[in-house]
N, C-alpha and C. Protein backbone atom coordinates (compact mmCIF):
# COMPACT_ATOMS: atom_id res chain seq x y z
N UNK A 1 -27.11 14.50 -15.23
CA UNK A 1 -27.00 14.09 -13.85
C UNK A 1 -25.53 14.09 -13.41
N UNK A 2 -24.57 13.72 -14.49
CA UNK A 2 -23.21 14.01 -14.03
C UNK A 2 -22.66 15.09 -13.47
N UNK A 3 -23.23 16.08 -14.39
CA UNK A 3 -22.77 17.36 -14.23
C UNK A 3 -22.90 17.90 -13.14
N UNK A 4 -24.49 17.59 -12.33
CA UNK A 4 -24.72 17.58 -11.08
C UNK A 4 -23.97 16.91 -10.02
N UNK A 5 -23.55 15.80 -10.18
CA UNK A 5 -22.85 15.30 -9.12
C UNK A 5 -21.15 15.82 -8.83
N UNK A 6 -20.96 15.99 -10.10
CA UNK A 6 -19.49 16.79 -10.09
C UNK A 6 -19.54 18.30 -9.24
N UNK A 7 -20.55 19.09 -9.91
CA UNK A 7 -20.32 20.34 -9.21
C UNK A 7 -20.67 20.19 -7.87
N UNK A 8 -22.11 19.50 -7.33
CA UNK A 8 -21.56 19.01 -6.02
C UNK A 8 -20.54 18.64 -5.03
N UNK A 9 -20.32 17.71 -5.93
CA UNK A 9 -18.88 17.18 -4.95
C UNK A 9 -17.49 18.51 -4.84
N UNK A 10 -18.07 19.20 -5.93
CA UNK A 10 -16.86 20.45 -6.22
C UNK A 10 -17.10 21.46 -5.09
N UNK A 11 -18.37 21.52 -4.50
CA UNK A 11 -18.55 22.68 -3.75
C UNK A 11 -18.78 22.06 -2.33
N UNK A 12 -18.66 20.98 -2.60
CA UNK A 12 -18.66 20.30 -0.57
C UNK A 12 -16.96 20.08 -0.62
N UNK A 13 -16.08 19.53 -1.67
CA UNK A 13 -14.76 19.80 -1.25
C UNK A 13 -14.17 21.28 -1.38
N UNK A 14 -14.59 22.66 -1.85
CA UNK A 14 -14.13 23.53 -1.64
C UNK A 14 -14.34 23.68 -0.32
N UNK A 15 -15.47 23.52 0.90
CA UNK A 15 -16.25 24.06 1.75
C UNK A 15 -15.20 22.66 2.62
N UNK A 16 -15.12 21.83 2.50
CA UNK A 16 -13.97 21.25 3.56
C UNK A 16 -12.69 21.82 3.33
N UNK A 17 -12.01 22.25 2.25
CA UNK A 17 -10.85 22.49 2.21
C UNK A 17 -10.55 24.08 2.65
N UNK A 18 -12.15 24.81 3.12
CA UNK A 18 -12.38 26.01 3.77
C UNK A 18 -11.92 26.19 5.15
N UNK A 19 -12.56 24.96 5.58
CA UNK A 19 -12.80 24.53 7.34
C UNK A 19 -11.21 24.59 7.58
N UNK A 20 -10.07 23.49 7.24
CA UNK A 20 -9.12 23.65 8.42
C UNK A 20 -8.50 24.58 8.02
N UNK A 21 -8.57 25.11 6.62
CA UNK A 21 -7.53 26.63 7.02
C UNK A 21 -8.44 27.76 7.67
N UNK A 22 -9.45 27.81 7.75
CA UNK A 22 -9.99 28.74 8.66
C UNK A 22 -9.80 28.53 10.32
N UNK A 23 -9.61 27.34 10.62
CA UNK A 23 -9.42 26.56 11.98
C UNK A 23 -7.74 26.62 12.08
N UNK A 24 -6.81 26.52 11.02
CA UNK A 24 -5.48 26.85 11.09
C UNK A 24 -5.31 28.07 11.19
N UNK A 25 -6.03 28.94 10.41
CA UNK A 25 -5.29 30.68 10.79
C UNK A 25 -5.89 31.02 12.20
N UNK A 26 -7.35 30.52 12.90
CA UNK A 26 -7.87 31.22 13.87
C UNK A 26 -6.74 30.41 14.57
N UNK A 27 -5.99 29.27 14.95
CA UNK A 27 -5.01 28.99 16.01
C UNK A 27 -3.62 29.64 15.68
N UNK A 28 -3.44 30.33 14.62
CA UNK A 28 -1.95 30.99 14.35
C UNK A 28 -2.06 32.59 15.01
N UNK A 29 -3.65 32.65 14.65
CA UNK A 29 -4.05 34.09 15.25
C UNK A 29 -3.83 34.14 16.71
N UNK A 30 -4.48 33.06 17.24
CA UNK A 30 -4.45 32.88 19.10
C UNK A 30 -2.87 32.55 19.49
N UNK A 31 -2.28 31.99 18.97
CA UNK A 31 -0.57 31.75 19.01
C UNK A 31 0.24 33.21 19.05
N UNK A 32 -0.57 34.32 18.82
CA UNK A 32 0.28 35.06 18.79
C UNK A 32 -0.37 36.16 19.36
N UNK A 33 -1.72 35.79 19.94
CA UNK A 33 -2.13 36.89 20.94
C UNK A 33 -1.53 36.07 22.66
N UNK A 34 -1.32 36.94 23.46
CA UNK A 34 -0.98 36.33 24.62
C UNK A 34 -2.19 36.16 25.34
N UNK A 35 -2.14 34.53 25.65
CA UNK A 35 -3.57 34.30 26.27
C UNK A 35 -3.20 33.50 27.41
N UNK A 36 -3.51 33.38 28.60
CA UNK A 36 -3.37 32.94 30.02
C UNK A 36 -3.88 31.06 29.18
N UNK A 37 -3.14 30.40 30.60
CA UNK A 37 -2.81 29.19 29.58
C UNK A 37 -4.59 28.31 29.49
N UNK A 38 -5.21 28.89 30.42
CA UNK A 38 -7.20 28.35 30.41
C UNK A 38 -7.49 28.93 29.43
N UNK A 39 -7.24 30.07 28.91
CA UNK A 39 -7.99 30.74 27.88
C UNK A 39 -7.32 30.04 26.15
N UNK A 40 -6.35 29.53 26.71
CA UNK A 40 -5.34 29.24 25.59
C UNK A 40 -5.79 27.23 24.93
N UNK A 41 -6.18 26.84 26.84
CA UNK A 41 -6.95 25.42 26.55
C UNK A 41 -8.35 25.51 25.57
N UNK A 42 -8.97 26.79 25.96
CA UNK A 42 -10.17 26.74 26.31
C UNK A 42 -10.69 26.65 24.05
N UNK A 43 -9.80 27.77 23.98
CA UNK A 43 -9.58 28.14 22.66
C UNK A 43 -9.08 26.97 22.10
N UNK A 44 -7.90 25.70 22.11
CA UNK A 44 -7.49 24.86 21.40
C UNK A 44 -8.98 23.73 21.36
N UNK A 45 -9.40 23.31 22.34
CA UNK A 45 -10.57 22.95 22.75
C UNK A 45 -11.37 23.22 21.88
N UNK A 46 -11.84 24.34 21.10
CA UNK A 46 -12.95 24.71 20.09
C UNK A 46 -12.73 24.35 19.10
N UNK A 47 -11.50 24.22 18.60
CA UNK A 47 -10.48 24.01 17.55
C UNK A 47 -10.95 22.72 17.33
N UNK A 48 -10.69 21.69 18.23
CA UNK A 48 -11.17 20.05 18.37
C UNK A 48 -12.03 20.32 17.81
N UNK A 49 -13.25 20.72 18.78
CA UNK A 49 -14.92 20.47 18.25
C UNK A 49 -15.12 20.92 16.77
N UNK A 50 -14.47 21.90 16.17
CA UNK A 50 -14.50 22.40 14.93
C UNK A 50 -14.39 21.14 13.93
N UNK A 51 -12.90 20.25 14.43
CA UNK A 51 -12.68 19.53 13.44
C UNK A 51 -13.34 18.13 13.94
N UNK A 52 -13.53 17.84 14.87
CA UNK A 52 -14.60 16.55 14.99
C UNK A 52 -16.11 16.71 14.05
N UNK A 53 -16.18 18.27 14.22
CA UNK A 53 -17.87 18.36 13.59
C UNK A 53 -17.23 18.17 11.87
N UNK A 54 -16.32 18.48 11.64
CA UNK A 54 -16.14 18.48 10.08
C UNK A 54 -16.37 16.64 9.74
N UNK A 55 -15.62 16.37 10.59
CA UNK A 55 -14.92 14.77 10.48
C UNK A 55 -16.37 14.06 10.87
N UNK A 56 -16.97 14.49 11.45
CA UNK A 56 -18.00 13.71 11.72
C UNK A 56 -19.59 13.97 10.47
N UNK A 57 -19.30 14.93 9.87
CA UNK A 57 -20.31 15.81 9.36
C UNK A 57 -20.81 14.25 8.23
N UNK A 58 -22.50 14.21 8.43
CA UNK A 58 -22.81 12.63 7.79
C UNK A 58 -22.71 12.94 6.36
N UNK A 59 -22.53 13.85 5.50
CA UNK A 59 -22.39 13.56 3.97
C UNK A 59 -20.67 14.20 3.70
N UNK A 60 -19.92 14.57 4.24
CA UNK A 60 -19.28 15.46 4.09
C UNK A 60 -17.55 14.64 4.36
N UNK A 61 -17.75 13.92 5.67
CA UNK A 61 -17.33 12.84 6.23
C UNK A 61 -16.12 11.72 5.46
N UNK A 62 -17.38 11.51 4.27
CA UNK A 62 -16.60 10.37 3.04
C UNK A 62 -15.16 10.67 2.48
N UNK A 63 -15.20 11.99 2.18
CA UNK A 63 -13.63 12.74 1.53
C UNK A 63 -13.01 13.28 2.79
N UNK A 64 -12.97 12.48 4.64
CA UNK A 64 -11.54 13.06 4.90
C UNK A 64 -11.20 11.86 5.30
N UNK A 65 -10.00 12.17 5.67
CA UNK A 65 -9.23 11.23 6.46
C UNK A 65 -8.00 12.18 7.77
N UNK A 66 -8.21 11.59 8.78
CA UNK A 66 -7.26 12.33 9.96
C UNK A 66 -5.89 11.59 10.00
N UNK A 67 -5.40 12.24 9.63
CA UNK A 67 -3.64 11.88 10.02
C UNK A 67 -3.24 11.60 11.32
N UNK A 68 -2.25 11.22 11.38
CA UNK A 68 -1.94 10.15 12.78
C UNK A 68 -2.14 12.09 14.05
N UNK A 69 -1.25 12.69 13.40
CA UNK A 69 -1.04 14.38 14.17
C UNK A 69 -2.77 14.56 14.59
N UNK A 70 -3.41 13.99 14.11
CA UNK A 70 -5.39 14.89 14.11
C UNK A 70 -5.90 15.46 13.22
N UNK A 71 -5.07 16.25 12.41
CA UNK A 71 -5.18 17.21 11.53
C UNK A 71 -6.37 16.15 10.23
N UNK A 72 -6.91 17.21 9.65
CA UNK A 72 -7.47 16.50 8.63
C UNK A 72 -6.84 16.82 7.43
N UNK A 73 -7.16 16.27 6.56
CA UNK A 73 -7.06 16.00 4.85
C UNK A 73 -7.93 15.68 4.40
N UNK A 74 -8.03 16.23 2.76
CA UNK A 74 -9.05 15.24 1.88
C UNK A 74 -8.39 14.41 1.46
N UNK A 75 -9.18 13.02 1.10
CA UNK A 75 -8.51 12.05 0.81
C UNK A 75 -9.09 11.82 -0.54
N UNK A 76 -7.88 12.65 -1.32
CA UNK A 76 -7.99 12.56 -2.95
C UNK A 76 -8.60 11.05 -3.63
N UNK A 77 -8.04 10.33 -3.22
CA UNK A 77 -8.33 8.73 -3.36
C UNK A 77 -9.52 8.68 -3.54
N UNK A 78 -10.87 8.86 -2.49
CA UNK A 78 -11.54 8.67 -2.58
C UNK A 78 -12.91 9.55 -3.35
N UNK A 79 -12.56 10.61 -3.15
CA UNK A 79 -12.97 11.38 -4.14
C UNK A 79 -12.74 11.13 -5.59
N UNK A 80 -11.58 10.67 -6.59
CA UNK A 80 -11.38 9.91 -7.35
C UNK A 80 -11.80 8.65 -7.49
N UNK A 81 -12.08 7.92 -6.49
CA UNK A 81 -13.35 6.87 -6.44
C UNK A 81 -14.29 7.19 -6.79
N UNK A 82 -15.13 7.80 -6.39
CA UNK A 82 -16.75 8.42 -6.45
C UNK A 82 -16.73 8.91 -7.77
N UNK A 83 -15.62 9.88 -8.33
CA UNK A 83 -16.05 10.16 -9.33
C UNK A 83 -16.32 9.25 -10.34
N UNK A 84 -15.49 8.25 -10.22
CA UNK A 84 -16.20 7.08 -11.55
C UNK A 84 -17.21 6.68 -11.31
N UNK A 85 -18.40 6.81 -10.33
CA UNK A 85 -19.20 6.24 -10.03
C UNK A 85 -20.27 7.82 -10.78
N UNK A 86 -20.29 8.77 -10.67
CA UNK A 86 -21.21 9.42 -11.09
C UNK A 86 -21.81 8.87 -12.23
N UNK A 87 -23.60 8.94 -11.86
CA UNK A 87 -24.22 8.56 -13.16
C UNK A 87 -24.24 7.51 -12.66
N UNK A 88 -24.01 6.50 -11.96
CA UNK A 88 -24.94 5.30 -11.77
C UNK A 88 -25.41 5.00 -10.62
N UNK A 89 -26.01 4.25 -10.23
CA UNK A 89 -27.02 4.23 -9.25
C UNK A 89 -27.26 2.76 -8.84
N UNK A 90 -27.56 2.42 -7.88
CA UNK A 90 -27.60 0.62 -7.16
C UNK A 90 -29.21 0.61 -6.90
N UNK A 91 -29.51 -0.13 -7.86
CA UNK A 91 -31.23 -0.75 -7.38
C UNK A 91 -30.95 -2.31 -6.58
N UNK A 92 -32.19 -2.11 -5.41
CA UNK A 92 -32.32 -3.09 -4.89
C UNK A 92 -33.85 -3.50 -5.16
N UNK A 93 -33.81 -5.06 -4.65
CA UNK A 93 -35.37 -5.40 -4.64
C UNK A 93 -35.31 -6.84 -3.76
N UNK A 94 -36.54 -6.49 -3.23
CA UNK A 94 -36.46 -7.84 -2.37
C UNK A 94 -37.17 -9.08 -2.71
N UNK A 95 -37.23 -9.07 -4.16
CA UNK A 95 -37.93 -10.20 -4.71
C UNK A 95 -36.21 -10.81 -5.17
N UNK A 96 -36.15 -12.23 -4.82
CA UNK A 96 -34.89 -12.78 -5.08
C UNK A 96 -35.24 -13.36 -6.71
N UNK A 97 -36.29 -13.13 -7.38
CA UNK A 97 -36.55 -13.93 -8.19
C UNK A 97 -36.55 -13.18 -9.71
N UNK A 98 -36.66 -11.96 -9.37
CA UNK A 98 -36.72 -10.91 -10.66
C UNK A 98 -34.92 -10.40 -11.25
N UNK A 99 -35.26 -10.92 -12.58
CA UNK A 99 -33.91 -10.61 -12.90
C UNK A 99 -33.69 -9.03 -13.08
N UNK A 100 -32.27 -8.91 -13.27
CA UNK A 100 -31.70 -7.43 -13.62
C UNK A 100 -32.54 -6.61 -14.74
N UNK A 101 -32.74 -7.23 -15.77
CA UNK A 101 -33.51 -6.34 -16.56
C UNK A 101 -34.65 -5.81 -16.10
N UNK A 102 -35.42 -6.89 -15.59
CA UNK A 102 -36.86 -6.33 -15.43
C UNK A 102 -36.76 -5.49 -14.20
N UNK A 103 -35.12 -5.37 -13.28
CA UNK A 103 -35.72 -4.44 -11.90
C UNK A 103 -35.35 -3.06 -12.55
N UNK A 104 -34.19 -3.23 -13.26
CA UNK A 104 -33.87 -1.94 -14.17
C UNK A 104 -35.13 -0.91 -14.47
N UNK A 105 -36.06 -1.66 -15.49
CA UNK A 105 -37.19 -1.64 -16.08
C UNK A 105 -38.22 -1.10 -15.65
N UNK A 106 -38.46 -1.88 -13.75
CA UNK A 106 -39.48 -1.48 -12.98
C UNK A 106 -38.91 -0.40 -12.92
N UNK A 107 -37.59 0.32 -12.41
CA UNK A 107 -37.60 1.63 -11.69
C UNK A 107 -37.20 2.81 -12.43
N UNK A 108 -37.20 1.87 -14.26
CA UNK A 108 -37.52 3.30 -15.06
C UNK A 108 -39.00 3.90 -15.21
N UNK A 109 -39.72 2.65 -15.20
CA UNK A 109 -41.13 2.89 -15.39
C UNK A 109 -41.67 3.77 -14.06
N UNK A 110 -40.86 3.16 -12.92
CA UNK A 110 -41.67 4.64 -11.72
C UNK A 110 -41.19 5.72 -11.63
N UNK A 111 -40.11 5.35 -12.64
CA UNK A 111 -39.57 7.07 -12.62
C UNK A 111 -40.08 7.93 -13.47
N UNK A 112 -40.48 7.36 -14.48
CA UNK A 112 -40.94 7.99 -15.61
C UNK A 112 -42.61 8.80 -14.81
N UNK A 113 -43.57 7.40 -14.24
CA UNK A 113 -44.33 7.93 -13.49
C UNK A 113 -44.66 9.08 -13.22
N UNK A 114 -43.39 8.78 -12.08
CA UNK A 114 -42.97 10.07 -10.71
C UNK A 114 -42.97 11.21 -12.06
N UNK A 115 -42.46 11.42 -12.95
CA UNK A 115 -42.15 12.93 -13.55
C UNK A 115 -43.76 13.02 -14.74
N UNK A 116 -43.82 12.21 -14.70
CA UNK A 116 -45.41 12.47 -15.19
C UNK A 116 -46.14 13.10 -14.42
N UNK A 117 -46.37 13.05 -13.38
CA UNK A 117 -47.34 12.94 -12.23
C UNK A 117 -47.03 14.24 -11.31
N UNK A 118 -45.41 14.87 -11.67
CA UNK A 118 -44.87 15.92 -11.09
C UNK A 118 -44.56 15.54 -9.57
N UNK A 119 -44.15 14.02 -9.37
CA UNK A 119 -43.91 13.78 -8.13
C UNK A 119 -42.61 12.97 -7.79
């Protein structure tokens, strides 16, 4: 399961660290075509929406952070967070009365279930 969560996280931060240099060369590209100054708004304008949708994107979101300029970054930090966390998992239960072992316990036993059962 580690292995899974690593290469994950490996291929959603290649795929952000895709986005602003693709969003940086298409504005170095328009910087140096001559564009009337609406066409020039109109174009920086897309640029925004590009990086709001990154920044906003709901799983993707966690590893940036925007610098005071707008610009994004990954925020190594937290990605180095998460990784110590691969491989474990937070059970809840709303019985206040069942200790840790036995909720452990319950949700190996439905897991085991679930792959019995092919579900």
């Amino acid at each position: 399961m580690t292995q899974r969560d690593k290469q994950h996280r490996e291929q959603a931060i290649t795929r952000i660290e895709a986005e602003p240099e693709r969003i940086k060369a298409q504005r170095e590209r328009e910087t140096r075509r001559e564009l009337s100054a609406k066409a020039r708004q109109k174009a920086e304008a897309g640029h925004v929406r590009a990086e709001c949708a990154l920044r906003d994107h709901p799983t993707l979101k966690r590893w940036i952070r925007q610098q005071k300029n707008g610009r994004l970054v990954i925020d190594r930090a937290k990605v180095k967070a998460e990784e110590r966390l691969d491989g474990k998992y937070l059970l809840a239960t709303s019985d206040p009365d069942i200790s840790t072992e036995d909720a452990a316990l319950g949700y190996k036993t439905s897991s085991k279930r679930s792959e019995d059962f092919g579900t």
